[in-house]
N, C-alpha and C. Protein backbone atom coordinates (compact mmCIF):
# COMPACT_ATOMS: atom_id res chain seq x y z
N UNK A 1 8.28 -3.13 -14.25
CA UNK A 1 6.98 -2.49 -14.36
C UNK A 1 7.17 -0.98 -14.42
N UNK A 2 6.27 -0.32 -15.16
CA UNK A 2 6.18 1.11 -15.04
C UNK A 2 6.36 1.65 -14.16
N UNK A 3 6.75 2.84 -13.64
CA UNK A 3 6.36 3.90 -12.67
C UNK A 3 5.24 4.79 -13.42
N UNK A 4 4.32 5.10 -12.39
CA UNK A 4 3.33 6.31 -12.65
C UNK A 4 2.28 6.73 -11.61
N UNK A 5 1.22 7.00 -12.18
CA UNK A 5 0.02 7.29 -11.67
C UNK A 5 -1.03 7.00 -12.07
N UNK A 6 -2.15 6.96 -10.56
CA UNK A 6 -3.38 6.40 -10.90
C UNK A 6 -4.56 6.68 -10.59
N UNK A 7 -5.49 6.83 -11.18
CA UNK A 7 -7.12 7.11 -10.30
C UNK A 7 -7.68 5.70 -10.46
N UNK A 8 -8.29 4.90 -9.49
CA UNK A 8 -9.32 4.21 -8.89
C UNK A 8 -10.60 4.90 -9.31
N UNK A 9 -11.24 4.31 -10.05
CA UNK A 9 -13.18 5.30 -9.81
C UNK A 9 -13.75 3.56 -9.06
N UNK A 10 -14.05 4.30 -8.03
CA UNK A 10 -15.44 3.35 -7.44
C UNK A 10 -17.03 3.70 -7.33
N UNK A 11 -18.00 3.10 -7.52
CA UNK A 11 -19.25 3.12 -7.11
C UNK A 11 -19.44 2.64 -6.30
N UNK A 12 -20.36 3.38 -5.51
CA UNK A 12 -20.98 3.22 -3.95
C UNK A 12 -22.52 3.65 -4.29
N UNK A 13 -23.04 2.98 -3.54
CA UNK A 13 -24.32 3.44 -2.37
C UNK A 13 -24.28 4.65 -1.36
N UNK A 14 -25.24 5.15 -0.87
CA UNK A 14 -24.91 6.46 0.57
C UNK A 14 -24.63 5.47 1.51
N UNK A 15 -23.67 5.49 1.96
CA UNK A 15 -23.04 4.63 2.91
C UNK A 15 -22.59 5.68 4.04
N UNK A 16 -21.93 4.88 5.32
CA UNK A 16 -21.11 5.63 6.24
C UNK A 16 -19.78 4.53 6.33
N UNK A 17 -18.89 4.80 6.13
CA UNK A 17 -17.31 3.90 6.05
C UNK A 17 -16.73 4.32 6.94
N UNK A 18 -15.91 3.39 7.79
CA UNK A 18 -14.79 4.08 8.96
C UNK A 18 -13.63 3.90 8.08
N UNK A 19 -12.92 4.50 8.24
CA UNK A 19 -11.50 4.56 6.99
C UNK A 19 -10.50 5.06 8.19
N UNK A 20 -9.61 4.23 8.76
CA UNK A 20 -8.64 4.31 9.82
C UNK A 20 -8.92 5.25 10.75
N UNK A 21 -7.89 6.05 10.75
CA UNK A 21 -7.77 6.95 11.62
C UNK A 21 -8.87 8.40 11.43
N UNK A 22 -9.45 8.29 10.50
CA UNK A 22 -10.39 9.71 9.75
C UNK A 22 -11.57 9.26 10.45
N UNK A 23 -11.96 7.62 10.79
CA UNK A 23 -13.13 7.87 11.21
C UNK A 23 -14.22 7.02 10.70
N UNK A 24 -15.42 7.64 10.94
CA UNK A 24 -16.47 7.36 9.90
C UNK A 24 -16.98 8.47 9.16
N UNK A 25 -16.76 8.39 8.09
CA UNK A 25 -17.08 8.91 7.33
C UNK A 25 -18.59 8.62 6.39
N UNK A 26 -19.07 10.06 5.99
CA UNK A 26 -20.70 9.18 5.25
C UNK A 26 -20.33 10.10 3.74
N UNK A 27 -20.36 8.73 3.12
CA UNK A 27 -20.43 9.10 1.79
C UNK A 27 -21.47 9.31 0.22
N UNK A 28 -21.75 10.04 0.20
CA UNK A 28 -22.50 9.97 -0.45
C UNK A 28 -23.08 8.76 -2.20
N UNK A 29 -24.07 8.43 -2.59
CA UNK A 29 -24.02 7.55 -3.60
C UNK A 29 -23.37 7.96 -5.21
N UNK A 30 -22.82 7.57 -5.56
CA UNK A 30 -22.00 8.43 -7.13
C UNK A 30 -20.94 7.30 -7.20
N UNK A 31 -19.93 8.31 -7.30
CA UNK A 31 -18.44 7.80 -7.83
C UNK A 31 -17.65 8.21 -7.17
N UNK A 32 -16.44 7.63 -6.32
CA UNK A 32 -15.34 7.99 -6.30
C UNK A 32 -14.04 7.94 -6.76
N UNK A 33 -13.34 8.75 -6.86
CA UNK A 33 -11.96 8.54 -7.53
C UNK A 33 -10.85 9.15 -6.51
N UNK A 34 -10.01 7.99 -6.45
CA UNK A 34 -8.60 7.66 -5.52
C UNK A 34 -7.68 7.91 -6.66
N UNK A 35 -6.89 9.50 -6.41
CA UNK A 35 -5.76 9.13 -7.27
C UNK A 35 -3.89 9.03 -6.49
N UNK A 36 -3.73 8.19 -7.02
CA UNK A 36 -2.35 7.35 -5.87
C UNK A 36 -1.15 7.81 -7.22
N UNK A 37 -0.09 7.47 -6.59
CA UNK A 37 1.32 7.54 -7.25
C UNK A 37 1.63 6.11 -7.22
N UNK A 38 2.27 5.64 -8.15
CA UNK A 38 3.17 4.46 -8.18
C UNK A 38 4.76 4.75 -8.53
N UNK A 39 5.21 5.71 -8.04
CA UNK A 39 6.14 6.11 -8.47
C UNK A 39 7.52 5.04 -7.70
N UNK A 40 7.27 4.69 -6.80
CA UNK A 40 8.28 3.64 -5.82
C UNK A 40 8.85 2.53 -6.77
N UNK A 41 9.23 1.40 -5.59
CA UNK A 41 10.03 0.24 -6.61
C UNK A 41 9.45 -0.63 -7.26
N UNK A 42 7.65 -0.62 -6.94
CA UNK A 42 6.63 -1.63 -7.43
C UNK A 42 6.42 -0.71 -8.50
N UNK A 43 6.34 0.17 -8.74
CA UNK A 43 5.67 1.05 -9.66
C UNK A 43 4.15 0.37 -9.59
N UNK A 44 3.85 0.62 -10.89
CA UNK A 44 2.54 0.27 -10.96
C UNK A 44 1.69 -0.93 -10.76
N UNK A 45 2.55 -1.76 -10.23
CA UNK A 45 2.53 -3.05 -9.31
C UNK A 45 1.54 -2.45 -7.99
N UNK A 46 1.47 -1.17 -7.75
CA UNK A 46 0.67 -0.74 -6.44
C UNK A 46 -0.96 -0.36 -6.76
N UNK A 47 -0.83 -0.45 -8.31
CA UNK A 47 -2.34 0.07 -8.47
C UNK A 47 -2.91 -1.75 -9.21
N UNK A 48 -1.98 -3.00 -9.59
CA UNK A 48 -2.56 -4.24 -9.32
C UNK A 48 -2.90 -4.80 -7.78
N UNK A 49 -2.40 -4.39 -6.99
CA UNK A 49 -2.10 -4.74 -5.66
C UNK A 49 -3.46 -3.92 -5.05
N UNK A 50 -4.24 -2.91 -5.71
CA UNK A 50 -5.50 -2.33 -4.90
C UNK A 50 -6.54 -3.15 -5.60
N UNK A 51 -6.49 -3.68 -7.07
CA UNK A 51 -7.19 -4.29 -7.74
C UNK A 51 -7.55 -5.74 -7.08
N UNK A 52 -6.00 -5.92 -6.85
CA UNK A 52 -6.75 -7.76 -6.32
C UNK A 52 -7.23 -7.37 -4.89
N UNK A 53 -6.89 -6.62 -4.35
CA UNK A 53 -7.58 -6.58 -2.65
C UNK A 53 -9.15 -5.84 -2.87
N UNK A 54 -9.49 -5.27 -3.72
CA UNK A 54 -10.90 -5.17 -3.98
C UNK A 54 -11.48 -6.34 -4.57
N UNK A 55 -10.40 -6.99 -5.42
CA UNK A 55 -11.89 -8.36 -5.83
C UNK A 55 -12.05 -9.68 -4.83
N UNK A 56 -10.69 -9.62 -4.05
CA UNK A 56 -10.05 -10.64 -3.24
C UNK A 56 -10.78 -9.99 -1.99
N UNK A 57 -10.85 -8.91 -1.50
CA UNK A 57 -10.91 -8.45 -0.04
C UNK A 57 -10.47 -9.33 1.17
N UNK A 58 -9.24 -9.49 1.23
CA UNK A 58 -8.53 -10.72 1.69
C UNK A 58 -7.00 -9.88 2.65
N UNK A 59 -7.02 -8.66 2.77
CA UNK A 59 -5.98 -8.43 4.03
C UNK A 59 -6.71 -7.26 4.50
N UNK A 60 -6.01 -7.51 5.47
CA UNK A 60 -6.79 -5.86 6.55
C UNK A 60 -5.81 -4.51 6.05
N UNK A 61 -7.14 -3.41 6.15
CA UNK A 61 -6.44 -2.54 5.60
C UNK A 61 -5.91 -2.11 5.99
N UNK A 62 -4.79 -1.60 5.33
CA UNK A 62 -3.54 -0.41 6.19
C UNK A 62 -3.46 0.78 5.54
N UNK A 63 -3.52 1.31 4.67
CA UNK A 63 -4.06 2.72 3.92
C UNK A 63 -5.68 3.21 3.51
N UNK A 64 -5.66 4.33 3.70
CA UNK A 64 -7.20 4.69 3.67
C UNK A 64 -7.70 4.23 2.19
N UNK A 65 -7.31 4.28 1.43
CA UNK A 65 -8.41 3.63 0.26
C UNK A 65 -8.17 2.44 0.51
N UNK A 66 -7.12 1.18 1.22
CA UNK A 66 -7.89 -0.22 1.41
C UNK A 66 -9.31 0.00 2.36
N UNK A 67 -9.51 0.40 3.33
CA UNK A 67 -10.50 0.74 3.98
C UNK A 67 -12.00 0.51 2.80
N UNK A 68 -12.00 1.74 1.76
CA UNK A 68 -12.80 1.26 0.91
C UNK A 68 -12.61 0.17 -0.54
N UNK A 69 -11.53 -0.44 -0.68
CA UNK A 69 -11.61 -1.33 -1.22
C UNK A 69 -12.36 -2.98 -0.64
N UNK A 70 -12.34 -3.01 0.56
CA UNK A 70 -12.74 -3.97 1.12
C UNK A 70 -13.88 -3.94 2.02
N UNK A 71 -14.74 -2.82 1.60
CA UNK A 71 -15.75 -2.67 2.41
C UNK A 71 -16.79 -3.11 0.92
N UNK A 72 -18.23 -3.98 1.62
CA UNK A 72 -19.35 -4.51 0.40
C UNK A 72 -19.77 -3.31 0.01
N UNK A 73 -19.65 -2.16 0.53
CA UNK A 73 -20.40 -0.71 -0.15
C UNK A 73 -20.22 -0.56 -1.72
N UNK A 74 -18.33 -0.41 -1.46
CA UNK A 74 -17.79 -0.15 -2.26
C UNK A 74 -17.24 -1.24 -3.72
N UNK A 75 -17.60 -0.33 -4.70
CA UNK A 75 -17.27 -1.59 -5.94
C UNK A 75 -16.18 -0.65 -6.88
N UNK A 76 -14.65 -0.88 -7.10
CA UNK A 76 -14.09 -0.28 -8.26
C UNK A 76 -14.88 -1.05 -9.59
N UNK A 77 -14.89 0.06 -10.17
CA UNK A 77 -15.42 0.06 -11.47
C UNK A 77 -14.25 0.15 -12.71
N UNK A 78 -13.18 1.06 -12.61
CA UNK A 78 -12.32 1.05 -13.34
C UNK A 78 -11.19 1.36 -12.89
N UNK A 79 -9.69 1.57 -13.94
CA UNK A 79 -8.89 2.17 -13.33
C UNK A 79 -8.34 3.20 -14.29
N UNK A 80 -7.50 4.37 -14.43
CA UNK A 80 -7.07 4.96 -15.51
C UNK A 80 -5.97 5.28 -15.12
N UNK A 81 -4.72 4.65 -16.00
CA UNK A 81 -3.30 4.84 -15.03
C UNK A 81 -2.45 5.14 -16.32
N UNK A 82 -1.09 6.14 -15.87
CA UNK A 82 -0.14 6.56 -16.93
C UNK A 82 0.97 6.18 -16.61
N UNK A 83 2.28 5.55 -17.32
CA UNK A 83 3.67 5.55 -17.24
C UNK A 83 4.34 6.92 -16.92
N UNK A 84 4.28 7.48 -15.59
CA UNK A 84 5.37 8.43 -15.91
C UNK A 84 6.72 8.54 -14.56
N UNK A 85 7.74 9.15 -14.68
CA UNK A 85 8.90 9.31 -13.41
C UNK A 85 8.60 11.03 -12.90
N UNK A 86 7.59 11.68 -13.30
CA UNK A 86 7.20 12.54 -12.89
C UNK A 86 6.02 12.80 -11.61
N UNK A 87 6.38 13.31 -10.33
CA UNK A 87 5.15 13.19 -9.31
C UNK A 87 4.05 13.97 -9.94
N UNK A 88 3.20 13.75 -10.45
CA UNK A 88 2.16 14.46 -10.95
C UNK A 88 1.15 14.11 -10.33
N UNK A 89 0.40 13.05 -8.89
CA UNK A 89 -0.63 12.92 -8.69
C UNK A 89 -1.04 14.13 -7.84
N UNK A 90 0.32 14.69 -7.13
CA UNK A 90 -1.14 16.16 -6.66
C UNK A 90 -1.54 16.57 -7.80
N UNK A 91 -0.67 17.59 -9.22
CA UNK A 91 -1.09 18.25 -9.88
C UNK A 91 -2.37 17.09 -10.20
N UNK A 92 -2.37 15.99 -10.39
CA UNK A 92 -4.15 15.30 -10.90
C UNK A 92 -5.13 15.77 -10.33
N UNK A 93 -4.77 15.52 -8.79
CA UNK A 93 -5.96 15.42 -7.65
C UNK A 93 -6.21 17.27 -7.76
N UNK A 94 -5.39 17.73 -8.15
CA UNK A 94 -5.39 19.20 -7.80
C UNK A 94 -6.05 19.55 -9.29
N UNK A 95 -6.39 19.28 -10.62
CA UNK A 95 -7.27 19.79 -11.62
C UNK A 95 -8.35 18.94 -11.63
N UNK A 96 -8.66 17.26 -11.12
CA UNK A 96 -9.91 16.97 -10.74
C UNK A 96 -10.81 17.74 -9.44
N UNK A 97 -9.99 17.96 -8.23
CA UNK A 97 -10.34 18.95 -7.22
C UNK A 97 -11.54 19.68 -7.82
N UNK A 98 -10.97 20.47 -8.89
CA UNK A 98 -11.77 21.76 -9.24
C UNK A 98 -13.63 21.03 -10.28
N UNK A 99 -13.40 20.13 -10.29
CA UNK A 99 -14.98 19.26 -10.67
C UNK A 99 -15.95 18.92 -9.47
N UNK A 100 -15.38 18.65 -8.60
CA UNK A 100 -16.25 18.22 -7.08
C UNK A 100 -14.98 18.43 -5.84
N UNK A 101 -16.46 17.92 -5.30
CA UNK A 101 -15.87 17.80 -3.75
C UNK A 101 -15.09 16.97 -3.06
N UNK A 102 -13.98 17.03 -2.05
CA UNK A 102 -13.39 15.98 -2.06
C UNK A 102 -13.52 15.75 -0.40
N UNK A 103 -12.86 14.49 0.01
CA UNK A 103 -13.26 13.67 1.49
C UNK A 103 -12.19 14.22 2.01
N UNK A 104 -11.96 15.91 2.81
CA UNK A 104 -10.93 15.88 3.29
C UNK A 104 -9.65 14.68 4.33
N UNK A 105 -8.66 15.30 3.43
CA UNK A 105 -7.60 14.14 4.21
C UNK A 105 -7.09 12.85 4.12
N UNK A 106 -7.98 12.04 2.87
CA UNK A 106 -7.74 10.69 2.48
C UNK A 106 -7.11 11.00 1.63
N UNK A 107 -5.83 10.09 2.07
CA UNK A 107 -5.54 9.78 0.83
C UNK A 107 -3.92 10.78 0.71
N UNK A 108 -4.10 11.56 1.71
CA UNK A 108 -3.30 12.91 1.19
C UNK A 108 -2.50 13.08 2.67
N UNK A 109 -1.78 11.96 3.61
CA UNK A 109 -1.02 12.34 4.73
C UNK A 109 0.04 12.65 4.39
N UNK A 110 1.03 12.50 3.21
CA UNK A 110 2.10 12.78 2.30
C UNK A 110 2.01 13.64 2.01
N UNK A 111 1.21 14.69 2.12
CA UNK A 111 1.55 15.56 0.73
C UNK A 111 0.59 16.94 1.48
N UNK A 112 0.35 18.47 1.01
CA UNK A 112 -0.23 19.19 1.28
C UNK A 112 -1.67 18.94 0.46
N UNK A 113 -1.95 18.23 0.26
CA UNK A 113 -3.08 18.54 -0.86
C UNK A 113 -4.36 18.50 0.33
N UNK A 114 -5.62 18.66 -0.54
CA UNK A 114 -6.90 18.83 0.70
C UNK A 114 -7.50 17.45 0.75
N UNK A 115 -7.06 16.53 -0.39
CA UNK A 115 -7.77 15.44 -0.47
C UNK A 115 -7.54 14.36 -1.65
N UNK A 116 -7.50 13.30 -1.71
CA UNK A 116 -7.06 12.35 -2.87
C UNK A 116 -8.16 11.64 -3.53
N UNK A 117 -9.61 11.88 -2.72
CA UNK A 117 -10.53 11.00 -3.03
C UNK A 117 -11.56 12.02 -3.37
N UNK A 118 -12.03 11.89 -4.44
CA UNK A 118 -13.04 13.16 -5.12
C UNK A 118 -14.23 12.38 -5.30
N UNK A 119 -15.12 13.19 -5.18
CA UNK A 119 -16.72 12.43 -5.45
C UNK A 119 -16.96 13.10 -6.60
N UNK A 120 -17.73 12.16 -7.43
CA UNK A 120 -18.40 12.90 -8.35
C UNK A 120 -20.29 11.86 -8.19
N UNK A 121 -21.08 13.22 -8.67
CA UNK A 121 -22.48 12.33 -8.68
C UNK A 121 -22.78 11.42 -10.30
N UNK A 122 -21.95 11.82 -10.85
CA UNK A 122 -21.75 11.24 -12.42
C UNK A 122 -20.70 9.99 -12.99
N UNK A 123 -20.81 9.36 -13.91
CA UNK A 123 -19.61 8.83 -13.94
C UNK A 123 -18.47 9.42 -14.88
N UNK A 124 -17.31 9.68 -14.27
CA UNK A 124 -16.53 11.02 -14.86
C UNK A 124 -15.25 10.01 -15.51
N UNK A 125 -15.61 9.25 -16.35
CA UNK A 125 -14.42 8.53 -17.18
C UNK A 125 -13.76 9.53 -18.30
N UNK A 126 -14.51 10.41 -18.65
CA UNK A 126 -14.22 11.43 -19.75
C UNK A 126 -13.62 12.55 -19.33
N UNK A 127 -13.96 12.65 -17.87
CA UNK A 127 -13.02 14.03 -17.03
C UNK A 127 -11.64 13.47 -16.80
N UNK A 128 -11.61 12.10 -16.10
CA UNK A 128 -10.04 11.69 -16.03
C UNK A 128 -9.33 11.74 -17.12
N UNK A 129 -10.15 10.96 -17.68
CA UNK A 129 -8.73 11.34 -19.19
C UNK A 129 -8.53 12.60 -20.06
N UNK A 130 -9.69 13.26 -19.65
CA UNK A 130 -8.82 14.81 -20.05
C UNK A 130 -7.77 14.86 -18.73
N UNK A 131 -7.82 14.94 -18.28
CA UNK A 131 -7.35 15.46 -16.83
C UNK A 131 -5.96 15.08 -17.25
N UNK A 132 -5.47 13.71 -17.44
CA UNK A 132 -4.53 13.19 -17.68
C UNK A 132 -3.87 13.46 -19.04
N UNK A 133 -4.65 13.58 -19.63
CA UNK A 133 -4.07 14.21 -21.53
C UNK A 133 -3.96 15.76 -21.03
N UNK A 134 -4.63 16.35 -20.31
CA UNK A 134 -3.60 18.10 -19.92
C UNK A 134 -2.27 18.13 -19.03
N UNK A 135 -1.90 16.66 -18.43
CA UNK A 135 -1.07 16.67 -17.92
C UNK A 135 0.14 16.16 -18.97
N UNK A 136 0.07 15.91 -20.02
CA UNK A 136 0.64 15.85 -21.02
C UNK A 136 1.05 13.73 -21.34
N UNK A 137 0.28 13.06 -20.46
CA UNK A 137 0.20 12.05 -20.12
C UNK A 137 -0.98 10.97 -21.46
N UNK A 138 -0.59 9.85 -21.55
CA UNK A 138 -1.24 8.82 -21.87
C UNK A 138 -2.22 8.13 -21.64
N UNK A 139 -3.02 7.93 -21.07
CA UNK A 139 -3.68 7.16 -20.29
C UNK A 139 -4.57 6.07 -20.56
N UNK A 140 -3.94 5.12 -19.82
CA UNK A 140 -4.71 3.79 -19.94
C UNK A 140 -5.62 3.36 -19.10
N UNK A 141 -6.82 2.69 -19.63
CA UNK A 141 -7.91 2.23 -18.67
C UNK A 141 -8.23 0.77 -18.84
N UNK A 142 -8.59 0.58 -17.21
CA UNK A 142 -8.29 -0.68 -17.05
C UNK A 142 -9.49 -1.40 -16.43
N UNK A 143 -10.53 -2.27 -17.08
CA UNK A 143 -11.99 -2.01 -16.08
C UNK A 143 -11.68 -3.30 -14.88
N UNK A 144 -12.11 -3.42 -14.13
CA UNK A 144 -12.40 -4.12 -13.00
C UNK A 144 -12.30 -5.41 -13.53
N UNK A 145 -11.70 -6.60 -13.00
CA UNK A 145 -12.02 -8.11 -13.66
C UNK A 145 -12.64 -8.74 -12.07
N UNK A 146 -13.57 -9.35 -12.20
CA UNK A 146 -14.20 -9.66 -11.36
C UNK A 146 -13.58 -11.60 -11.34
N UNK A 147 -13.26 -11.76 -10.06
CA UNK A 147 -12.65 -13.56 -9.84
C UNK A 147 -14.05 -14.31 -10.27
């Protein structure tokens, strides 16, 4: 399987979510986008592995976006993921950053960044894939298959 990277966009409701150790958190209704690395030995085996635990919601979570994959708030809607051996998901999270606001701290205990999970009040399928075509990247989208 590939190595790369990925954004998650989910739709929500205004909800309040406890997401591990961060808490509860209240999120507002829009979109969110989780962008993760698959850069390890699954590669992109890690962004099927968030897919079936959102349609499955079938293990307890152990990273902050399972938290919202398996909560009824939350629904992924799509996914938009690239082949690359390059760490590029801060630089992602770090030129989506600059569109909205993000949930300090999810998502981001690895790394210096302020945040991995960006809200938008829109649905921003057209911002990721620029986002990802300035990173000099491909990007494929992948919508939700519901069991």
């Amino acid at each position: 399987m590939d190595k790369g990277i990925y954004c998650l966009v989910l739709k929500n409701f205004a909800c309040t979510a406890k997401v591990g150790a961060l808490g509860n958190i209240p999120f507002s209704a829009g979109w969110h986008c989780y962008i993760g690395s698959a850069l390890g030995p699954g590669g992109l085996v890690r962004l099927e592995r968030h897919l079936k635990l959102a349609a499955n919601k079938d293990k307890r979570p152990k990273w902050h976006i399972d938290y919202l994959l398996t909560s009824p708030q939350f629904a992924v809607a799509y996914a938009v993921s690239a082949p690359t051996t390059d760490p590029l998901e801060c630089r992602l999270a770090e030129i989506l950053a600059g569109g909205g606001a993000g949930v300090p701290r999810f998502g981001c205990s690895d790394c210096t960044c302020p945040s991995h999970l960006l809200y938008r009040p829109r649905e921003p399928k057209e911002e990721i894939v620029a986002a990802f075509t300035r990173l000099g990247l491909s990007p494929r989208i992948q919508t939700m298959i519901r069991p």
